[in-house]
N, C-alpha and C. Protein backbone atom coordinates (compact mmCIF):
# COMPACT_ATOMS: atom_id res chain seq x y z
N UNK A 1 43.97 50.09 78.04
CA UNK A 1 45.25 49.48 77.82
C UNK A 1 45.94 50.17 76.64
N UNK A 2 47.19 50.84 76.86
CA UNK A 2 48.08 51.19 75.89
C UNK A 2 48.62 50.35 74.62
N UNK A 3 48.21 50.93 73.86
CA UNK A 3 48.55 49.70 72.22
C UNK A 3 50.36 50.43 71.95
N UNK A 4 50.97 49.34 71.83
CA UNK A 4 52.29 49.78 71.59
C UNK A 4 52.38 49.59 70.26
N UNK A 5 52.97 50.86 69.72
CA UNK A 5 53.31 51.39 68.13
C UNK A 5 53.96 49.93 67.50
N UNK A 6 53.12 49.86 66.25
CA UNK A 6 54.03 48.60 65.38
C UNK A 6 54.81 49.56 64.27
N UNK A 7 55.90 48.85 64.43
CA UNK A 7 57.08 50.10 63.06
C UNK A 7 56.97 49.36 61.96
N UNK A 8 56.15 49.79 60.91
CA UNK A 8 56.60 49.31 59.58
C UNK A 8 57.50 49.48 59.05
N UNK A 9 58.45 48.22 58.54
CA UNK A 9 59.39 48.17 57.54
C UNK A 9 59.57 49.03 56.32
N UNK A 10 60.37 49.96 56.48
CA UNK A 10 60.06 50.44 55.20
C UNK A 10 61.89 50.96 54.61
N UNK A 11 61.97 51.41 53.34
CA UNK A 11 63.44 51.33 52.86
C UNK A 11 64.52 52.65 53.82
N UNK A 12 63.74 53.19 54.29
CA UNK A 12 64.37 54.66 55.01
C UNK A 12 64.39 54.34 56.17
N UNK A 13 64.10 53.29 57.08
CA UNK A 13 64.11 52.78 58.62
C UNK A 13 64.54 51.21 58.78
N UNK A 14 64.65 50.94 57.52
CA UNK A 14 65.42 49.21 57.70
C UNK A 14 66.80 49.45 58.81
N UNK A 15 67.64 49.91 58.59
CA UNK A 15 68.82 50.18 59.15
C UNK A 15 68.81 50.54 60.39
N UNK A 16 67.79 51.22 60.63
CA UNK A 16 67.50 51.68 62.17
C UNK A 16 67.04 50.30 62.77
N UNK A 17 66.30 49.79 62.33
CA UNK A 17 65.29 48.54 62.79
C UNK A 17 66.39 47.21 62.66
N UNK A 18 67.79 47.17 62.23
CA UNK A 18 68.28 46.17 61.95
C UNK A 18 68.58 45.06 63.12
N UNK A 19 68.85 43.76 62.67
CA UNK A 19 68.78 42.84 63.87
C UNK A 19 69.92 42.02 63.06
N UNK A 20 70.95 42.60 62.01
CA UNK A 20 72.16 42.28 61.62
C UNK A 20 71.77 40.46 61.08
N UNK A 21 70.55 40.27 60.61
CA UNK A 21 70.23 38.65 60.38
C UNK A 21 71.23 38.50 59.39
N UNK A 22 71.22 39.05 57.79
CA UNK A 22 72.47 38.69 57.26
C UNK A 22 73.74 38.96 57.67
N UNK A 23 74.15 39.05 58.36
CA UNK A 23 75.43 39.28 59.50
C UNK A 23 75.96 37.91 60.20
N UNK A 24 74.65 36.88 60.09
CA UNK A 24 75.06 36.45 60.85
C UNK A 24 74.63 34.29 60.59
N UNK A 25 74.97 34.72 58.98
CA UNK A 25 75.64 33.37 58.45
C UNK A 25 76.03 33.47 57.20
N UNK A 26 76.55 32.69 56.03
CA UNK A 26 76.91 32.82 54.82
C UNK A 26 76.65 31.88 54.00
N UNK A 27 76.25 32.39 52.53
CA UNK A 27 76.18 31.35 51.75
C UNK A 27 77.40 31.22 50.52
N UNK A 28 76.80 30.17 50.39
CA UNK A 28 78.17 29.53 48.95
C UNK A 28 77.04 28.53 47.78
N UNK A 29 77.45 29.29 46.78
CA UNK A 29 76.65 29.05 46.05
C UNK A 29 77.05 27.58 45.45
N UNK A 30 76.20 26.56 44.51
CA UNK A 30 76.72 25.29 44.43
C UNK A 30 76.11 24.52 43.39
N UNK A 31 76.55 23.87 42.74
CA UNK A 31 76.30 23.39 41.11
C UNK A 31 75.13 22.48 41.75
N UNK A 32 74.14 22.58 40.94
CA UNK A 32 72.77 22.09 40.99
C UNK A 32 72.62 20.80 41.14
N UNK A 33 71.99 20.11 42.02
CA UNK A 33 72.56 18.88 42.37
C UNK A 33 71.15 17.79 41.65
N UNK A 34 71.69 17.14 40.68
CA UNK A 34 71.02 16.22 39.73
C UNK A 34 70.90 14.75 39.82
N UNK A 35 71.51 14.04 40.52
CA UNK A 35 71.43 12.61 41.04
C UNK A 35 71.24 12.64 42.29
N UNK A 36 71.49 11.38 42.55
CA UNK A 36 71.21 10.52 44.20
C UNK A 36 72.58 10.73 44.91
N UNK A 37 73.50 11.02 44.16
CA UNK A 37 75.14 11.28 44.48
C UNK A 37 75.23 12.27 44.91
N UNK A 38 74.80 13.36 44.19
CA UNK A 38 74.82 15.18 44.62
C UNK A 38 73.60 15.37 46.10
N UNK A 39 72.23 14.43 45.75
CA UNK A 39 71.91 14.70 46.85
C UNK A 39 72.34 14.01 47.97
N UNK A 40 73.06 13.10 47.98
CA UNK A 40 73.84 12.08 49.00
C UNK A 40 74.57 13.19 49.50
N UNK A 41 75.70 13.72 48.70
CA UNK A 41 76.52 14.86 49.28
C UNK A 41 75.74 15.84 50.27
N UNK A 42 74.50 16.57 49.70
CA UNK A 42 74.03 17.82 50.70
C UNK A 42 73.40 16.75 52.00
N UNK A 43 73.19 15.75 51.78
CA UNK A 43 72.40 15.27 53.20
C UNK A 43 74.50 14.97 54.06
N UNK A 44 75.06 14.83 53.67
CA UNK A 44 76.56 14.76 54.61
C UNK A 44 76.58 16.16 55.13
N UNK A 45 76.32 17.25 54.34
CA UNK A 45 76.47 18.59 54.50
C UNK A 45 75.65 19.56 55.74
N UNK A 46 74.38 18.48 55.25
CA UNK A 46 73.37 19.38 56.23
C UNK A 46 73.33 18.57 57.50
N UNK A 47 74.50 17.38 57.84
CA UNK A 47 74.04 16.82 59.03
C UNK A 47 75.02 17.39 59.79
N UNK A 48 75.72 18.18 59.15
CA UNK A 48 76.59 19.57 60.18
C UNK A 48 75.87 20.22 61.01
N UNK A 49 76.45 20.66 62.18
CA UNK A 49 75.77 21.79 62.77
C UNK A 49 75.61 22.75 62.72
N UNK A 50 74.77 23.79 62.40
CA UNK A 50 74.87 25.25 61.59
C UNK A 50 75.06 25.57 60.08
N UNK A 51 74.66 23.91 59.46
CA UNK A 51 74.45 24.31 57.57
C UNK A 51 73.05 23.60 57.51
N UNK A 52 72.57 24.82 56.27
CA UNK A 52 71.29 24.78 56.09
C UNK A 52 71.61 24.48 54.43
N UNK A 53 70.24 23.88 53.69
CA UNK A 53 70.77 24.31 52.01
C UNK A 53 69.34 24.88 51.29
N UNK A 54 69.43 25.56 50.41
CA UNK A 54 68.30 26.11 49.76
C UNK A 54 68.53 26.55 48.47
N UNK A 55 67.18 26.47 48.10
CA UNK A 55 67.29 27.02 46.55
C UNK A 55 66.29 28.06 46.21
N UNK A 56 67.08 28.99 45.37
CA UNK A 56 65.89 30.13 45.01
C UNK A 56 66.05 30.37 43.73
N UNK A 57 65.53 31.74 43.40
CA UNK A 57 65.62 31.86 41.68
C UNK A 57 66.87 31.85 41.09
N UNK A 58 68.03 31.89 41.92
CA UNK A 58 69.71 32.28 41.64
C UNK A 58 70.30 30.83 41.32
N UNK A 59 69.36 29.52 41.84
CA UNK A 59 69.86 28.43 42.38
C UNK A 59 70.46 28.10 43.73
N UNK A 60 71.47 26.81 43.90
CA UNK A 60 71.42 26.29 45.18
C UNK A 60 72.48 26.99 45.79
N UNK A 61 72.28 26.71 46.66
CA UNK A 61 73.09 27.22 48.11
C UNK A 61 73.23 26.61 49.24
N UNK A 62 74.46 26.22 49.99
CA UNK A 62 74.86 26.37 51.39
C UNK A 62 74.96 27.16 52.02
N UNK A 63 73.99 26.93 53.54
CA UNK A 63 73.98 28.49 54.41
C UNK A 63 74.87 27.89 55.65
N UNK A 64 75.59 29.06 55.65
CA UNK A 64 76.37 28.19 56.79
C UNK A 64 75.76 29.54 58.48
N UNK A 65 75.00 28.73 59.51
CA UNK A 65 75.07 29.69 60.30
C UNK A 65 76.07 30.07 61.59
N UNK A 66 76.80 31.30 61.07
CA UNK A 66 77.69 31.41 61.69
C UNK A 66 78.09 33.09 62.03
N UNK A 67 77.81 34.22 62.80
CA UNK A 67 77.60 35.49 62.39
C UNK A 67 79.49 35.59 62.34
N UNK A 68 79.17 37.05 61.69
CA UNK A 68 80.61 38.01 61.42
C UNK A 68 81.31 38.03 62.44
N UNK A 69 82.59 37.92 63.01
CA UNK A 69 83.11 38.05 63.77
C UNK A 69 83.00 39.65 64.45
N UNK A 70 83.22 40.63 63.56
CA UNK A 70 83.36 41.59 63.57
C UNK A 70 81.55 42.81 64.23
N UNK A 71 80.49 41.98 63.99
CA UNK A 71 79.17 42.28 64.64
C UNK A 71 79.33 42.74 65.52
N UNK A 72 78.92 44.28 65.84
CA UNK A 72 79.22 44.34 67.31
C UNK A 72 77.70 44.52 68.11
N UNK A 73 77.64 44.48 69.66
CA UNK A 73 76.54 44.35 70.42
C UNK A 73 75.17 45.08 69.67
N UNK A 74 75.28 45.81 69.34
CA UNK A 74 74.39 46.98 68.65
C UNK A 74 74.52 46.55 67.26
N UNK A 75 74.68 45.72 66.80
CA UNK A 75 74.62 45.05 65.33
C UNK A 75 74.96 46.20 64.23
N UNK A 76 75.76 46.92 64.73
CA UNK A 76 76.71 47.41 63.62
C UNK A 76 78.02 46.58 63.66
N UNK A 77 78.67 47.49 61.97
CA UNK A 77 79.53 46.66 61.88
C UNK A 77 80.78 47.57 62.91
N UNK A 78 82.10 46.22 63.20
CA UNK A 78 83.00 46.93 63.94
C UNK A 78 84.23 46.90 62.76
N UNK A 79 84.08 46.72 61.46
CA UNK A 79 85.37 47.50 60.90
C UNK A 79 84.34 47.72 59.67
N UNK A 80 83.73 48.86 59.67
CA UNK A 80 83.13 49.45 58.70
C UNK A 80 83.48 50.39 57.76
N UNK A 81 84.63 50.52 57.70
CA UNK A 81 85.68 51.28 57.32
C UNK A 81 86.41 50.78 55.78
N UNK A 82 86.66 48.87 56.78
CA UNK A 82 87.67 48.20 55.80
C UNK A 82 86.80 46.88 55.59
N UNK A 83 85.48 47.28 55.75
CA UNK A 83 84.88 45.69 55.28
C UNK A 83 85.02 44.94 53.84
N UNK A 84 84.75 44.11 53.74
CA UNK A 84 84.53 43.47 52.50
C UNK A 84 83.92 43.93 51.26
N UNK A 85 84.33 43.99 50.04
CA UNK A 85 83.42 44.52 48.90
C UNK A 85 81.86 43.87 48.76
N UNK A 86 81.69 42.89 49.13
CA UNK A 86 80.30 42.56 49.32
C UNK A 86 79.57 43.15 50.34
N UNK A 87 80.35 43.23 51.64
CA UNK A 87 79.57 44.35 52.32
C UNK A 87 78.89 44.91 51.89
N UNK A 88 79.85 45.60 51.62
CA UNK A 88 79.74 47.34 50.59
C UNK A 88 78.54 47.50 49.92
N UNK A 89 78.78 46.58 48.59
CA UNK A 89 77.84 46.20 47.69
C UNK A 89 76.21 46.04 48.12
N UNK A 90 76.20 45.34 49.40
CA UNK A 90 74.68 44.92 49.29
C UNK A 90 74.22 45.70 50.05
N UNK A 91 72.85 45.63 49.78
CA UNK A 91 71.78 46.89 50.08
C UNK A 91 71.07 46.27 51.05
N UNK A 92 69.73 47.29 50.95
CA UNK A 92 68.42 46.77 52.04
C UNK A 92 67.55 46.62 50.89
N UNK A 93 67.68 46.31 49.83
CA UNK A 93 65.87 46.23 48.99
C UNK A 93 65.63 45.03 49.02
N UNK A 94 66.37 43.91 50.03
CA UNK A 94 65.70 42.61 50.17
C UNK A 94 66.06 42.31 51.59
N UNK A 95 65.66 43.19 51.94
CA UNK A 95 66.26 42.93 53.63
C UNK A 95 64.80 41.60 54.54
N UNK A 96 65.79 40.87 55.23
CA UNK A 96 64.81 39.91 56.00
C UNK A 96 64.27 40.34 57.23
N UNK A 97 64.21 41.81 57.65
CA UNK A 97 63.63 42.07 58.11
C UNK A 97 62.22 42.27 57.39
N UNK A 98 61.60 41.92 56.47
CA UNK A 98 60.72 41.78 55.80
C UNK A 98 60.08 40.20 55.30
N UNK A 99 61.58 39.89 54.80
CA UNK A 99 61.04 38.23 54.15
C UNK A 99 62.19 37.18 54.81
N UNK A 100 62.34 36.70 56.09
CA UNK A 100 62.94 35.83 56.27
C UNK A 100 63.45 35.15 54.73
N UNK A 101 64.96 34.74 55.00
CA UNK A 101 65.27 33.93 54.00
C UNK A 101 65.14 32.52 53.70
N UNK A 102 63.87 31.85 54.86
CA UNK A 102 63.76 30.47 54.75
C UNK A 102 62.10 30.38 53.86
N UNK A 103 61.74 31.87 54.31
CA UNK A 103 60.16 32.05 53.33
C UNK A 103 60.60 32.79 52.00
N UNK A 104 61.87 33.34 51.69
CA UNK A 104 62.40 33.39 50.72
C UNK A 104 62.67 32.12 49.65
N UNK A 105 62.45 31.29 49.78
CA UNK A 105 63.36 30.63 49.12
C UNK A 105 62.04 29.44 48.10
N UNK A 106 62.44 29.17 47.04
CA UNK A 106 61.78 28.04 46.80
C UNK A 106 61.63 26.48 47.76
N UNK A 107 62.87 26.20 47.56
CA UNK A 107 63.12 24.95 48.81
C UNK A 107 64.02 25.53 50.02
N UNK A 108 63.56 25.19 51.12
CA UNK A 108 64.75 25.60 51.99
C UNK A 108 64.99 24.15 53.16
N UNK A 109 66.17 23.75 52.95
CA UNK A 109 66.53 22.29 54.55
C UNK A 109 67.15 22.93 55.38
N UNK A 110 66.71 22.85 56.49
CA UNK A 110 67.09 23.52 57.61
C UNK A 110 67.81 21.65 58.47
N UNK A 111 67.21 20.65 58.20
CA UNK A 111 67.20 19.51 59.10
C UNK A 111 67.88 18.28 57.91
N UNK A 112 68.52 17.63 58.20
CA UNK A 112 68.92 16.15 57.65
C UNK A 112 67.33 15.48 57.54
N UNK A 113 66.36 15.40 58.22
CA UNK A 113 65.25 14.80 57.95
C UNK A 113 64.80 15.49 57.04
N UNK A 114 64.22 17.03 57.28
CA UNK A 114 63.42 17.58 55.98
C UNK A 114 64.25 17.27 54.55
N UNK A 115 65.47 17.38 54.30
CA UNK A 115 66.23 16.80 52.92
C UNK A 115 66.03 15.44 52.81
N UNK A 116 66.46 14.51 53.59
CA UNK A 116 66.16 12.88 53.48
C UNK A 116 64.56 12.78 53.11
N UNK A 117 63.59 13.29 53.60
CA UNK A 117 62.10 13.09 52.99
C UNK A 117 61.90 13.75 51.80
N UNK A 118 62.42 14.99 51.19
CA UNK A 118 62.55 15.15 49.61
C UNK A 118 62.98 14.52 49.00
N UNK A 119 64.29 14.14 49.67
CA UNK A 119 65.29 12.84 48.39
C UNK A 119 64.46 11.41 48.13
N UNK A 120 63.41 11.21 49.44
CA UNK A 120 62.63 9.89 48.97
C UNK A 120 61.60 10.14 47.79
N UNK A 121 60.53 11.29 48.14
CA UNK A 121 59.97 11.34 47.44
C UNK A 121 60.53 11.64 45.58
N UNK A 122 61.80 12.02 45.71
CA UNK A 122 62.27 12.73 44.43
C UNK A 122 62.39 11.68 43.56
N UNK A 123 63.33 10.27 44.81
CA UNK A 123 64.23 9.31 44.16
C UNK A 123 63.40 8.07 44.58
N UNK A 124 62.42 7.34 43.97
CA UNK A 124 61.92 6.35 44.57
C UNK A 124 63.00 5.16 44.90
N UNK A 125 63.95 5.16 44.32
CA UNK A 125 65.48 4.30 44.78
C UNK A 125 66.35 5.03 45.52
N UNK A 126 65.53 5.23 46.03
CA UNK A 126 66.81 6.56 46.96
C UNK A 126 67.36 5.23 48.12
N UNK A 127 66.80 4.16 48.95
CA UNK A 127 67.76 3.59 49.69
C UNK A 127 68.39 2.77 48.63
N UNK A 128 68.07 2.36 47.83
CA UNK A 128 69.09 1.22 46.91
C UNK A 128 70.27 1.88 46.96
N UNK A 129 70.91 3.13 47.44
CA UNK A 129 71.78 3.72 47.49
C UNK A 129 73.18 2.87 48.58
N UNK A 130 72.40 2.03 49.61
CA UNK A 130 72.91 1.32 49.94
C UNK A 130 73.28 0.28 49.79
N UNK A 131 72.57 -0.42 48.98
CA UNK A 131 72.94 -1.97 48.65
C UNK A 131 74.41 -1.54 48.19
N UNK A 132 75.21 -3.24 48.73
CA UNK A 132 76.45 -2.90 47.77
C UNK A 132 76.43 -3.47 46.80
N UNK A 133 77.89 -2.91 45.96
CA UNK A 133 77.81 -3.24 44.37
C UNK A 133 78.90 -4.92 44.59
N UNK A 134 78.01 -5.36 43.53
CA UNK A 134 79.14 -6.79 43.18
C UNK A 134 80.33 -6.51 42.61
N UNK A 135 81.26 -7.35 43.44
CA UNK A 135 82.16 -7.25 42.83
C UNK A 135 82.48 -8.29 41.53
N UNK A 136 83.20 -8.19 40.90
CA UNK A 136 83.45 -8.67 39.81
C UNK A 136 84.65 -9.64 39.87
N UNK A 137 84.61 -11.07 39.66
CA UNK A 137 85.82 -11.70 39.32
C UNK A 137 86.13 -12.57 38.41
């Protein structure tokens, strides 16, 4: 039986080997979320379809998955010419063809459940979030 060649990743064949993964959502970076309020917010966020949130050594982030318009079939770019300065800018020395960015990450929520089961364990009052408040008269 014929063993078919495995291609190692390496910095001179990333580009050849590409599968355009950062191509094909975006993040936005986002003030560190410190109460039951901030995490109330990312669980509204992540019960979108196609947002993820994570945190790494840079801090937090919204991933939104959504590829480039501009991607073409062959996962080059189709205005490579006049892309974006971040384009430009970023390289392959952290390419996920090596380290997925969900094994990248310190925390990563992909699901409204996986965040709702951190926020319990984080916030042991995490439903008192519901009770309502008295009003005052």
């Amino acid at each position: 039986m014929e063993q078919i060649p495995v291609h190692q990743v390496e910095p001179v064949n990333r580009c050849e080997l590409c599968t355009a993964k950062c191509c094909g959502y975006i993040t936005q970076s986002i003030d560190t979320p410190r109460s039951i309020h901030d995490f109330d917010v990312l669980l509204w966020q992540i019960a979108h379809q196609g947002v993820n949130v994570f945190k790494d050594s840079n801090g937090w982030y919204l991933l939104s998955t959504t590829p480039c318009e501009f991607l073409l079939e062959d996962n080059r770019c189709g205005i490579y010419h006049q892309r974006p300065m971040i384009c430009r800018e970023h390289d392959n020395d952290s390419c996920e063809l090596e380290v997925p960015i969900d094994e990248g990450c310190e925390l990563y929520f992909e699901t409204y459940q996986e965040l709702d089961e951190f926020c319990r364990k984080r916030y042991k009052s995490w439903d008192k979030r519901f009770a309502k408040k008295k009003s005052r008269k």
